[in-house]
PDB file of N, CA and C in Angstrom:
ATOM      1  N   UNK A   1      -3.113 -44.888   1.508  1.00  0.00           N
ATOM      2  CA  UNK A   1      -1.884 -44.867   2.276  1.00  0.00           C
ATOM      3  C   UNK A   1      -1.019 -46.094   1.961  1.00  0.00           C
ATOM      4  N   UNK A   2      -1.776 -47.254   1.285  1.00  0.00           N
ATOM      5  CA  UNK A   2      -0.701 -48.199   0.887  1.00  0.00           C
ATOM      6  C   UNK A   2       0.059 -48.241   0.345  1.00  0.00           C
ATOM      7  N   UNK A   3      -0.051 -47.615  -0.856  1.00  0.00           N
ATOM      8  CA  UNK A   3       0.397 -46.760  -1.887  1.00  0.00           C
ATOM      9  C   UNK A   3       1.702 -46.053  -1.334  1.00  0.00           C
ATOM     10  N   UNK A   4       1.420 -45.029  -1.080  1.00  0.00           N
ATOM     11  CA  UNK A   4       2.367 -44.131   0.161  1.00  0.00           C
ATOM     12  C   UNK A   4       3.339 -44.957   0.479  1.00  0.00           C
ATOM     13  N   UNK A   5       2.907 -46.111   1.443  1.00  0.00           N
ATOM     14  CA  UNK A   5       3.886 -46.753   1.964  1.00  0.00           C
ATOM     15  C   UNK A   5       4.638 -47.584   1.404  1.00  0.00           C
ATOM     16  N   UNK A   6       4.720 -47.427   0.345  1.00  0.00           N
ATOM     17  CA  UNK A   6       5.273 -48.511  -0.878  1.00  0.00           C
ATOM     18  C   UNK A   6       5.813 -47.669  -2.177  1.00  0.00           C
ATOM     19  N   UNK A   7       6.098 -46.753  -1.991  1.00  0.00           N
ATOM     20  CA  UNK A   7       6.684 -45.583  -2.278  1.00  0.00           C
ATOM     21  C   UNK A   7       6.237 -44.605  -3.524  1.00  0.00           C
ATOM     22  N   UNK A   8       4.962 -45.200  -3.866  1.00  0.00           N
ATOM     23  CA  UNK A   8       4.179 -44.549  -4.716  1.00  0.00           C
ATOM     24  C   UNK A   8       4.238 -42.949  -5.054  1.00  0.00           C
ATOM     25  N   UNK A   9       4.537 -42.532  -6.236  1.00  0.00           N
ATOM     26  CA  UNK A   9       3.845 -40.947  -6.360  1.00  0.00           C
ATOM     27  C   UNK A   9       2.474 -40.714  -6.143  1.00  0.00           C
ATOM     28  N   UNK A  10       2.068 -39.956  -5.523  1.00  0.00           N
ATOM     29  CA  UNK A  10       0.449 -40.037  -5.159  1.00  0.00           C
ATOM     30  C   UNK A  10       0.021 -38.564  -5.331  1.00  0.00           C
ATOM     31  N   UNK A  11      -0.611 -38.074  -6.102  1.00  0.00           N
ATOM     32  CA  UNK A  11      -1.592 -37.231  -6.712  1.00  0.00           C
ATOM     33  C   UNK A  11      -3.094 -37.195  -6.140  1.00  0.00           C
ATOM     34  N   UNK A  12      -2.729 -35.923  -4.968  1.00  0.00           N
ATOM     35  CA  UNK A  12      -4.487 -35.885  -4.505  1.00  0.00           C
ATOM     36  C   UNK A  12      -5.604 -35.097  -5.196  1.00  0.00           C
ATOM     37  N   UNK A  13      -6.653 -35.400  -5.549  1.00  0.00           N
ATOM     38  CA  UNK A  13      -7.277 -34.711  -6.241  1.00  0.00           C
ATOM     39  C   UNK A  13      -8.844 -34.470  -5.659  1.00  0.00           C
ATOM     40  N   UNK A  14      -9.032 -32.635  -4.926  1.00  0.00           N
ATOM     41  CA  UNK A  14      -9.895 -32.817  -4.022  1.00  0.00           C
ATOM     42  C   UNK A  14     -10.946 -31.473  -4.463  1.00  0.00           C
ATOM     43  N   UNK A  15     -12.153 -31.103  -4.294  1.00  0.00           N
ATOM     44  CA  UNK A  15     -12.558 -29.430  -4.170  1.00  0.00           C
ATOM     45  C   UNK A  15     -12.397 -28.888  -3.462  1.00  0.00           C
ATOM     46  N   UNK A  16     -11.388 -29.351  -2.063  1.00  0.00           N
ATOM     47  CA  UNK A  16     -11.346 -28.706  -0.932  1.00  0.00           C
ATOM     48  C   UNK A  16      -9.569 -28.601  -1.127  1.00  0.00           C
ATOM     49  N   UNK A  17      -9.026 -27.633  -1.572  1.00  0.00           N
ATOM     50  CA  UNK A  17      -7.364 -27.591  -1.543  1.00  0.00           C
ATOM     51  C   UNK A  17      -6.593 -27.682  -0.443  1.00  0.00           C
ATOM     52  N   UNK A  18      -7.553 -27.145   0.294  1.00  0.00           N
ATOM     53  CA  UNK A  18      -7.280 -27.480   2.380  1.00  0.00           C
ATOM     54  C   UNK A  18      -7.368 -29.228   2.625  1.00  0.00           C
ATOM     55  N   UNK A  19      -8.247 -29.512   1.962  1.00  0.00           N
ATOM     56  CA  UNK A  19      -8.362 -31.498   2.089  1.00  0.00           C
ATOM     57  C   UNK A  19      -7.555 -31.889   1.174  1.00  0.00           C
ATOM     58  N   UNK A  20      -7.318 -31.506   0.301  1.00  0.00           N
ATOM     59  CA  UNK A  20      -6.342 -31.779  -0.827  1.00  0.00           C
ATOM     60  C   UNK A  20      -4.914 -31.546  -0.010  1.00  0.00           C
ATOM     61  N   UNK A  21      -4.230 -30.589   0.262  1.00  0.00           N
ATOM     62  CA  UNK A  21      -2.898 -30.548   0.754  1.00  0.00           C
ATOM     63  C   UNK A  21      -2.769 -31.353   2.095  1.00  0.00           C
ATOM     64  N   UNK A  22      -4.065 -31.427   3.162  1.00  0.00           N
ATOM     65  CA  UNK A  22      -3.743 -32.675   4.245  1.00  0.00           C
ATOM     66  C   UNK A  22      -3.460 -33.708   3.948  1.00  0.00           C
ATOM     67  N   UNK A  23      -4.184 -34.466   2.931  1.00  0.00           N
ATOM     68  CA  UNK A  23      -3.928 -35.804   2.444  1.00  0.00           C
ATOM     69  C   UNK A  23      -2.813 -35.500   1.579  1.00  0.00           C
ATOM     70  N   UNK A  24      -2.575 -34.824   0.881  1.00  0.00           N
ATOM     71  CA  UNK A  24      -1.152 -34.904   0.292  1.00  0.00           C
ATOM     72  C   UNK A  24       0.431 -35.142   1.728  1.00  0.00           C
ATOM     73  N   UNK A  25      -0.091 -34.063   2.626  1.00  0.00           N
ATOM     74  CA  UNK A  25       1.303 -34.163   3.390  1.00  0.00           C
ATOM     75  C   UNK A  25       1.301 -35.594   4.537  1.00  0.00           C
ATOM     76  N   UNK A  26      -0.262 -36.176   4.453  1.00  0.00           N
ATOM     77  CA  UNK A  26      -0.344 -37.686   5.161  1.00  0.00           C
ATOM     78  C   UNK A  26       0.683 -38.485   4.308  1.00  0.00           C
ATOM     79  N   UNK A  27       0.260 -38.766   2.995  1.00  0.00           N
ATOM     80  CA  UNK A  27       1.007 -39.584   2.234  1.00  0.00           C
ATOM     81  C   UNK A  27       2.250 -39.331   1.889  1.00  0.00           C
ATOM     82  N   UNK A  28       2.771 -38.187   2.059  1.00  0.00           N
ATOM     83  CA  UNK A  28       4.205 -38.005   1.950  1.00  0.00           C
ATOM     84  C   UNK A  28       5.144 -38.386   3.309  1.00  0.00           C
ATOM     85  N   UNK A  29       4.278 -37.933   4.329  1.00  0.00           N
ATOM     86  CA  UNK A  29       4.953 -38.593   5.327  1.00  0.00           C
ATOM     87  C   UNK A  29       5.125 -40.179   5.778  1.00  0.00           C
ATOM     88  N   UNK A  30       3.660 -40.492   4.842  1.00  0.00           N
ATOM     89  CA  UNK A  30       3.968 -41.916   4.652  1.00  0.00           C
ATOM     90  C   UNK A  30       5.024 -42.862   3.431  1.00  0.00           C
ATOM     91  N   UNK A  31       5.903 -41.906   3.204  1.00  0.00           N
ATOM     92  CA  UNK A  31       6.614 -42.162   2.265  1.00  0.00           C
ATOM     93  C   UNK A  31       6.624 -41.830   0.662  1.00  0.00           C
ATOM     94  N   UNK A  32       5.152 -41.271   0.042  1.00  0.00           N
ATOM     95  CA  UNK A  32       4.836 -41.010  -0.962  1.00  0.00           C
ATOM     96  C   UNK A  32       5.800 -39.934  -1.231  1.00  0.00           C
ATOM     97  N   UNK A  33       5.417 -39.427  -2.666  1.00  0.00           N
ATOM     98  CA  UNK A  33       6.217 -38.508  -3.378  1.00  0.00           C
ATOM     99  C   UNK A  33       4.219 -37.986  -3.587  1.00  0.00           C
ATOM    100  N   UNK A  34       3.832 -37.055  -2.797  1.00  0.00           N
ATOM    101  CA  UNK A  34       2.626 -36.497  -3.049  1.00  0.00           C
ATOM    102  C   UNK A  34       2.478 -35.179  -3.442  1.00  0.00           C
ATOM    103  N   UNK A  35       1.738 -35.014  -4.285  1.00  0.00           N
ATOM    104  CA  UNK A  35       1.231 -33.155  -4.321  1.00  0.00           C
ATOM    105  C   UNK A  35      -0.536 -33.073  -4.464  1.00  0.00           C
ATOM    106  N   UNK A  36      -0.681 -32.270  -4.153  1.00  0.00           N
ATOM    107  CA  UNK A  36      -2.582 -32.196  -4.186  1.00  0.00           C
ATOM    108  C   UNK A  36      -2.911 -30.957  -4.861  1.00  0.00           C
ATOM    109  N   UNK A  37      -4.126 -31.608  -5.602  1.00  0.00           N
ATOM    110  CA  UNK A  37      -4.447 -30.877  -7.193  1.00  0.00           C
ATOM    111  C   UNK A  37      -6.004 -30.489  -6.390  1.00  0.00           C
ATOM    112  N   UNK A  38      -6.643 -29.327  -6.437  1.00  0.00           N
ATOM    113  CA  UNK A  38      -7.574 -28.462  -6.029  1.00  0.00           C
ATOM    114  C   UNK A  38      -8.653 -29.157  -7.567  1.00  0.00           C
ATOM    115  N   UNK A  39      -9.683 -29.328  -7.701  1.00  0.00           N
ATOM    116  CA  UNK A  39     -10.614 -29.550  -8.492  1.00  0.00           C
ATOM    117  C   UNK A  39     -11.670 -30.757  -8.423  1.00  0.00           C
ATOM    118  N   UNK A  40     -12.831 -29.919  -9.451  1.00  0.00           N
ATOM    119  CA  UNK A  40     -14.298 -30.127  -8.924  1.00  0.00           C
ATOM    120  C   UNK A  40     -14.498 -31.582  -9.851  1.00  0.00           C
ATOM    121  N   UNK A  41     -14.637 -32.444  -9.854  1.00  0.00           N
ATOM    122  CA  UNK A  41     -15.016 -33.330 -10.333  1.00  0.00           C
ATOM    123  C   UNK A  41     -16.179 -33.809 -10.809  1.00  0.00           C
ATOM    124  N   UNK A  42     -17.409 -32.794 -10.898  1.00  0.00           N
ATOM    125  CA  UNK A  42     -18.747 -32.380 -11.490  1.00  0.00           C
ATOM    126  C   UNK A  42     -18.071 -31.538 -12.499  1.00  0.00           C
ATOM    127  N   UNK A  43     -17.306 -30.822 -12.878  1.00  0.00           N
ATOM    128  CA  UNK A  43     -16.771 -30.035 -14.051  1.00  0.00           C
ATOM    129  C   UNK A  43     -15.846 -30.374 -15.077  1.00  0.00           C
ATOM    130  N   UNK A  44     -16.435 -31.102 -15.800  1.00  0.00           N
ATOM    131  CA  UNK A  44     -15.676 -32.040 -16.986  1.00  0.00           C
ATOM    132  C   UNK A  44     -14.482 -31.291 -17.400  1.00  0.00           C
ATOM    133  N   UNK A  45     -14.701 -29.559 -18.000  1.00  0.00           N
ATOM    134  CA  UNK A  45     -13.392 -29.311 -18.349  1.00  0.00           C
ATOM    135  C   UNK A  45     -12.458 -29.095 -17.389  1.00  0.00           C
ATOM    136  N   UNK A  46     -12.520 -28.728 -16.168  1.00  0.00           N
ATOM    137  CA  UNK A  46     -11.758 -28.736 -14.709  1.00  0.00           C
ATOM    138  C   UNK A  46     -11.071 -30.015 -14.905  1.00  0.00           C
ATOM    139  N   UNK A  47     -12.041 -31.146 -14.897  1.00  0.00           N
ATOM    140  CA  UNK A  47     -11.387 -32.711 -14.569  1.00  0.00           C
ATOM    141  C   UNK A  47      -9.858 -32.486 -15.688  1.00  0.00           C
ATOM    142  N   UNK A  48     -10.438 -32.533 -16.890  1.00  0.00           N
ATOM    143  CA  UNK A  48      -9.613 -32.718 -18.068  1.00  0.00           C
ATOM    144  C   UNK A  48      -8.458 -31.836 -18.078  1.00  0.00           C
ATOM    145  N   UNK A  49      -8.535 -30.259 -17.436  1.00  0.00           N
ATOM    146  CA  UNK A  49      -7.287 -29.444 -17.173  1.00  0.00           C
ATOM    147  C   UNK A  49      -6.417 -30.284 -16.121  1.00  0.00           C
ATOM    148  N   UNK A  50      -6.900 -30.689 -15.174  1.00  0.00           N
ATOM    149  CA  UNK A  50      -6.539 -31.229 -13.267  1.00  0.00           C
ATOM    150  C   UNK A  50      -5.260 -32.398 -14.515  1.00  0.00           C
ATOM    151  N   UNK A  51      -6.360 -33.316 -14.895  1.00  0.00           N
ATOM    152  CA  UNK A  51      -5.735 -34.550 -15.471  1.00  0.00           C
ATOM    153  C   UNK A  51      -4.589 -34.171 -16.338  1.00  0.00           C
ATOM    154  N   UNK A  52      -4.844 -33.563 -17.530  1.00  0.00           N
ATOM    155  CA  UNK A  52      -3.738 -32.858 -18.495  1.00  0.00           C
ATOM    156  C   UNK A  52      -2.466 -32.599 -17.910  1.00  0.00           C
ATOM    157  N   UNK A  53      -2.433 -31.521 -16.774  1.00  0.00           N
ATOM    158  CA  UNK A  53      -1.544 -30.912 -15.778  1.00  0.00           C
ATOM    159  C   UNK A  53      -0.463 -32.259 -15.450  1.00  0.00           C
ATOM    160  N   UNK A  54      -1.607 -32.982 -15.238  1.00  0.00           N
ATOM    161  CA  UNK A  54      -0.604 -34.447 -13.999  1.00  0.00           C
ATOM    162  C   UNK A  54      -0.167 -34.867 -15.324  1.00  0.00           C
ATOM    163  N   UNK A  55      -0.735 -35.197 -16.295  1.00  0.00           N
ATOM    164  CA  UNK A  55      -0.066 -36.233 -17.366  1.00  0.00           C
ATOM    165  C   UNK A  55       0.808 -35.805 -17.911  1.00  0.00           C
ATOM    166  N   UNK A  56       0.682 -34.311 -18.045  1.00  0.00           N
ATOM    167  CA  UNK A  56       2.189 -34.227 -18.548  1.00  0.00           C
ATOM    168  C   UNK A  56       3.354 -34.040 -18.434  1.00  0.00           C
ATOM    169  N   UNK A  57       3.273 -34.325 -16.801  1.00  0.00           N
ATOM    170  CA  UNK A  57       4.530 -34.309 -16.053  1.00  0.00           C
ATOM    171  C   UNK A  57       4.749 -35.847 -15.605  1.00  0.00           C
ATOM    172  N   UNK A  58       3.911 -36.764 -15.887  1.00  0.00           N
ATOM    173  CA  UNK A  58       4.665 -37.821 -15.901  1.00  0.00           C
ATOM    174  C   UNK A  58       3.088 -38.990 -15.968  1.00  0.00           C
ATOM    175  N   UNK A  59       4.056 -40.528 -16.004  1.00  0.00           N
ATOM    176  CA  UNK A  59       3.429 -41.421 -16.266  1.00  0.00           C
ATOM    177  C   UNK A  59       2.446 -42.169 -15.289  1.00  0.00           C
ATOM    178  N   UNK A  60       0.526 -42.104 -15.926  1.00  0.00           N
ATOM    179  CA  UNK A  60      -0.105 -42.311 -15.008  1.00  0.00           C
ATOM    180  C   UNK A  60       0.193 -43.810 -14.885  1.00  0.00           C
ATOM    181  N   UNK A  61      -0.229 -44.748 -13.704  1.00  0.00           N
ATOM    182  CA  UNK A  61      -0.159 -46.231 -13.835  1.00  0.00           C
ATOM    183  C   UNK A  61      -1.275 -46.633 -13.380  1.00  0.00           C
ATOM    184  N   UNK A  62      -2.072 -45.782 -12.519  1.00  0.00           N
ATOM    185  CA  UNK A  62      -3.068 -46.476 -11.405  1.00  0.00           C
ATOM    186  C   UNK A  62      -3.828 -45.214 -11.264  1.00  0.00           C
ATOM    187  N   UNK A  63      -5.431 -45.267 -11.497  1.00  0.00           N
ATOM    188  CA  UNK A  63      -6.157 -43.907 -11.059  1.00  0.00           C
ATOM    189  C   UNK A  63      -7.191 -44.926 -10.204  1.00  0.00           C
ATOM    190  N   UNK A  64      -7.237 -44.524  -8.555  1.00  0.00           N
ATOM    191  CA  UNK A  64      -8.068 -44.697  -7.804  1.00  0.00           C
ATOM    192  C   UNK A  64      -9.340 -43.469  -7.843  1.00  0.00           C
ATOM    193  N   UNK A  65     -10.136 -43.908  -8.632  1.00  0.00           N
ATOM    194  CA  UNK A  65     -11.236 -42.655  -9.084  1.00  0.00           C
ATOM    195  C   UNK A  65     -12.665 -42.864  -7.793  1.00  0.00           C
ATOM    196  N   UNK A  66     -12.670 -42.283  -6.161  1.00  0.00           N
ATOM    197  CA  UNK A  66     -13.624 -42.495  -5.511  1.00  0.00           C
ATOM    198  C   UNK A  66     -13.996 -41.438  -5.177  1.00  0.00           C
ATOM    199  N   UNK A  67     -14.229 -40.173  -5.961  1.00  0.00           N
ATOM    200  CA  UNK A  67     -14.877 -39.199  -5.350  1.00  0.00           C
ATOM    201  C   UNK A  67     -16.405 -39.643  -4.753  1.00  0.00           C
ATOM    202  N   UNK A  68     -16.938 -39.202  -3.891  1.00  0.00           N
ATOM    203  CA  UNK A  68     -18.199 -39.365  -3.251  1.00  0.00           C
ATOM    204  C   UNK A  68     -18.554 -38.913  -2.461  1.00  0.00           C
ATOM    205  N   UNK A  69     -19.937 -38.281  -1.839  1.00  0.00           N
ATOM    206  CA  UNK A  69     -20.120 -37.591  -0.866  1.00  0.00           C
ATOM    207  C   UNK A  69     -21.748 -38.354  -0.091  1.00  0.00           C
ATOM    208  N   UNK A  70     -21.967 -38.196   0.874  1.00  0.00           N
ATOM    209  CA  UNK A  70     -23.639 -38.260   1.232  1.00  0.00           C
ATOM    210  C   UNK A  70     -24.326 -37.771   1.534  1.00  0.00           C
ATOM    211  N   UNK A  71     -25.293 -38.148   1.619  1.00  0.00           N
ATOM    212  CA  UNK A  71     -26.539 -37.014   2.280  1.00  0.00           C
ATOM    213  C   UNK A  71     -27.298 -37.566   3.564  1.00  0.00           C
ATOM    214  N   UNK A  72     -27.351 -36.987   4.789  1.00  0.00           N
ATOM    215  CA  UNK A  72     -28.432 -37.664   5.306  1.00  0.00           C
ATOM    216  C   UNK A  72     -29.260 -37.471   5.134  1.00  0.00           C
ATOM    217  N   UNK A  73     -30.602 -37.757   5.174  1.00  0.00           N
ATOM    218  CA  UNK A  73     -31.872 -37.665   5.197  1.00  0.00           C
ATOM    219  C   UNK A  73     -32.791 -38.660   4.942  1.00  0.00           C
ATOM    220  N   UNK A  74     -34.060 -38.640   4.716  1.00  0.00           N
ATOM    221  CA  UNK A  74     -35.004 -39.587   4.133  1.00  0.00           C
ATOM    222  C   UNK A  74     -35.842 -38.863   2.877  1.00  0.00           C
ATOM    223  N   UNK A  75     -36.508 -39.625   2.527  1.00  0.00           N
ATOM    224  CA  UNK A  75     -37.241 -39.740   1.076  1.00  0.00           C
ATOM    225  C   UNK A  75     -37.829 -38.128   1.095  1.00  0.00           C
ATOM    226  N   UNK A  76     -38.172 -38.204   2.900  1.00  0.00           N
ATOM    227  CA  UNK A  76     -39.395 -36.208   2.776  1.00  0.00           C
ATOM    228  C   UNK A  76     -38.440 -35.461   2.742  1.00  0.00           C
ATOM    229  N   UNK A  77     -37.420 -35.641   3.271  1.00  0.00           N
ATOM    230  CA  UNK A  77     -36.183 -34.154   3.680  1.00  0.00           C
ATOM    231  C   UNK A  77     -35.286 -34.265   2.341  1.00  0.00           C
ATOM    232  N   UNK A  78     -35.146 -34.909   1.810  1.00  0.00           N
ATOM    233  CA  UNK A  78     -34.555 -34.714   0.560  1.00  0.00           C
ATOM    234  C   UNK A  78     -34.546 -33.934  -0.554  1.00  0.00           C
ATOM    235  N   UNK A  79     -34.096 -32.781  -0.382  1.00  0.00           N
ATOM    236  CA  UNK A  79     -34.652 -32.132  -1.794  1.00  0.00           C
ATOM    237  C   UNK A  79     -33.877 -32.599  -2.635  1.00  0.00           C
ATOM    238  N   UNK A  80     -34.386 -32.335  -4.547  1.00  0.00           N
ATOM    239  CA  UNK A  80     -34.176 -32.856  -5.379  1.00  0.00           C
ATOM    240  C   UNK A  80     -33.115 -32.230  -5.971  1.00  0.00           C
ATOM    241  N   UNK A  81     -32.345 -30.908  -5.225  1.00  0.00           N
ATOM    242  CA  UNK A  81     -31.318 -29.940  -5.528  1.00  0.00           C
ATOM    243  C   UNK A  81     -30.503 -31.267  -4.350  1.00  0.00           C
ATOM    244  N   UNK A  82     -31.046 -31.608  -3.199  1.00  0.00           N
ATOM    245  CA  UNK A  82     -29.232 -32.474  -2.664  1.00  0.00           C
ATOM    246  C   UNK A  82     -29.251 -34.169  -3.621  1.00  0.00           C
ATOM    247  N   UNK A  83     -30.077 -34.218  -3.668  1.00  0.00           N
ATOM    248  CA  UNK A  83     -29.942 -35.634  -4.482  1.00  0.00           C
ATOM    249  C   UNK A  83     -29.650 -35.304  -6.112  1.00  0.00           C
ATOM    250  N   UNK A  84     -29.760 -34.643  -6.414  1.00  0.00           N
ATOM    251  CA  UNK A  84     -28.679 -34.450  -8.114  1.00  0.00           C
ATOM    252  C   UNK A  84     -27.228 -34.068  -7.461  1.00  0.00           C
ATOM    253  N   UNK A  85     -27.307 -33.319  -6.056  1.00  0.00           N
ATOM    254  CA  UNK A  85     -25.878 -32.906  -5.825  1.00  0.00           C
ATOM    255  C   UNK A  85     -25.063 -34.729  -5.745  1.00  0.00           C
ATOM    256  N   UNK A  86     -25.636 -35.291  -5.022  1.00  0.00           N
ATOM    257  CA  UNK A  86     -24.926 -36.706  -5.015  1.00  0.00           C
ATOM    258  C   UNK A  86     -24.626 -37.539  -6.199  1.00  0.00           C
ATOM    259  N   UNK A  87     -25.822 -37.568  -7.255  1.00  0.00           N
ATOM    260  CA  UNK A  87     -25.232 -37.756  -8.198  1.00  0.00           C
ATOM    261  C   UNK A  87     -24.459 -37.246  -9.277  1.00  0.00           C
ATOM    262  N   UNK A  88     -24.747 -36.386  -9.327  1.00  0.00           N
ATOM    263  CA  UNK A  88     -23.391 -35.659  -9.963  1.00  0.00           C
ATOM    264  C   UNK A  88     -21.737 -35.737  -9.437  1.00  0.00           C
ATOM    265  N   UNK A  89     -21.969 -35.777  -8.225  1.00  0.00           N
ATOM    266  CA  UNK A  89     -20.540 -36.116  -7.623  1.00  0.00           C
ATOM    267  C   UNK A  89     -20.306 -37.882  -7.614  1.00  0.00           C
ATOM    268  N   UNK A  90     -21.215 -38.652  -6.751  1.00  0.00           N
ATOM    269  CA  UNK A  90     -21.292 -40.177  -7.081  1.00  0.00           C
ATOM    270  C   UNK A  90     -20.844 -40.742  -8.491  1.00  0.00           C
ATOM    271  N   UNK A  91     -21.894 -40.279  -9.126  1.00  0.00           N
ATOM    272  CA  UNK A  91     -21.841 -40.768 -10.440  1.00  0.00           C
ATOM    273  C   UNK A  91     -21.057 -40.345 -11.530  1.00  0.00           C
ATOM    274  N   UNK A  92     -21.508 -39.122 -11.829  1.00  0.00           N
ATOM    275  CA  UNK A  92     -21.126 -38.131 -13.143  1.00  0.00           C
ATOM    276  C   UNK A  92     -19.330 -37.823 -12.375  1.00  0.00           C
ATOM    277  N   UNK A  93     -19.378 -37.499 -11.401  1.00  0.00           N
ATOM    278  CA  UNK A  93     -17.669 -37.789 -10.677  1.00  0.00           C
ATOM    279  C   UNK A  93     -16.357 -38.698 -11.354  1.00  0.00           C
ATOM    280  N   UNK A  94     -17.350 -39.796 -11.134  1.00  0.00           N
ATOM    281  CA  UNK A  94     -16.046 -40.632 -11.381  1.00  0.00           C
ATOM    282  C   UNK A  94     -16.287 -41.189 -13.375  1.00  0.00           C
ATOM    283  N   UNK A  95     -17.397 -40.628 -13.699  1.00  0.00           N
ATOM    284  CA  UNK A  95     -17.527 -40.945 -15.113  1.00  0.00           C
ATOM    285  C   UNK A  95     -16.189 -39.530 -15.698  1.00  0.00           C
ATOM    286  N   UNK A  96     -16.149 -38.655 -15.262  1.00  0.00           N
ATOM    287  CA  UNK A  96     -15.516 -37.369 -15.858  1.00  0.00           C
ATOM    288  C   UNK A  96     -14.198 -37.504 -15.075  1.00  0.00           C
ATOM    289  N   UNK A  97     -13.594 -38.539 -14.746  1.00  0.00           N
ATOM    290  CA  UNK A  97     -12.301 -38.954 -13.949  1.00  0.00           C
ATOM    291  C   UNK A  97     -12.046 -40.047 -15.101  1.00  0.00           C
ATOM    292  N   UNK A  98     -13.149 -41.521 -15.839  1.00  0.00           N
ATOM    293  CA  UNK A  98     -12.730 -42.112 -16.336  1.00  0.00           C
ATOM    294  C   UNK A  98     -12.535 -41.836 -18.170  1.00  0.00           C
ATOM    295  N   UNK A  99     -13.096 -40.763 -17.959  1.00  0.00           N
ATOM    296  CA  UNK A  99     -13.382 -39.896 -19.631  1.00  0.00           C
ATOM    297  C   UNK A  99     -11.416 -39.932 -19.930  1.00  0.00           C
ATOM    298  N   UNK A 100     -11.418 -40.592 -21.229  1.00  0.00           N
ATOM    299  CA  UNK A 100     -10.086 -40.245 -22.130  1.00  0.00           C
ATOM    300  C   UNK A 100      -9.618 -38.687 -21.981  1.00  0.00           C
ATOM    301  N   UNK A 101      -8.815 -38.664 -21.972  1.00  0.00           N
ATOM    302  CA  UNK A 101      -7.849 -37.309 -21.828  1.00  0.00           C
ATOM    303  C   UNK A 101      -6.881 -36.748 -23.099  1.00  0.00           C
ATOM    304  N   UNK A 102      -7.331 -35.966 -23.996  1.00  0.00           N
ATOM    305  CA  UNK A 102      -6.767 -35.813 -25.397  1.00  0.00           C
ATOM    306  C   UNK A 102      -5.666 -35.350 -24.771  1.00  0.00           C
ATOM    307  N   UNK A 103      -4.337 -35.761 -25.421  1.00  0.00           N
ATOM    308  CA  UNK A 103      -2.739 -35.281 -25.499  1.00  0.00           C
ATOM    309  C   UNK A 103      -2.719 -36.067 -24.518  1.00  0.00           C
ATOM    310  N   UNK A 104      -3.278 -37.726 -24.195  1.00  0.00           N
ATOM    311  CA  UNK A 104      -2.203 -38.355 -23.158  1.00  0.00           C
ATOM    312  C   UNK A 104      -2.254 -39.675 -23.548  1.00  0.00           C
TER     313      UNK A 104
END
């Protein structure tokens, strides 16, 4: 929202297009110039279409890359299907957000 308030273009980028367009119309009302981009950030070629799309309508300056999610549980309740889900989003997330983008 600082951003926003400082008149930033702000580009939301969410898997939830419903969480994606709230935070887009927060930051616009906070002054941004916002639109919100629907995509999975575990899906490298998704990331690279999402990214492509934005770049070529204009100039990136600043990528705040924090996708992340959690899990509750402990070590017994954990299955090994929700803990790859975290890292894949944690980790592999923001690696396929900082991956080069051919044609930009």
């Amino acid at each position: 929202m600082r951003f926003a308030a400082n008149g930033a273009a702000v580009r939301i980028i969410d898997i939830s297009a419903k969480q994606a367009e709230g935070a887009a119309k927060e930051a616009a009302a906070a002054g941004a110039d916002a639109t919100a981009h629907c995509c999975d950030v575990t899906n490298p070629p998704q990331v690279r279409e999402t990214f492509l799309h934005i770049f070529a309508r204009e100039r990136v300056s600043i990528l705040v890359n924090n996708a992340g999610i959690s899990h509750i549980g402990t070590v017994e309740t954990t299955t090994e299907e929700d803990f790859e889900r975290v890292l894949r989003v944690n980790v592999k997330g923001i690696y396929n957000g900082c991956m080069p983008v051919s044609g930009t």
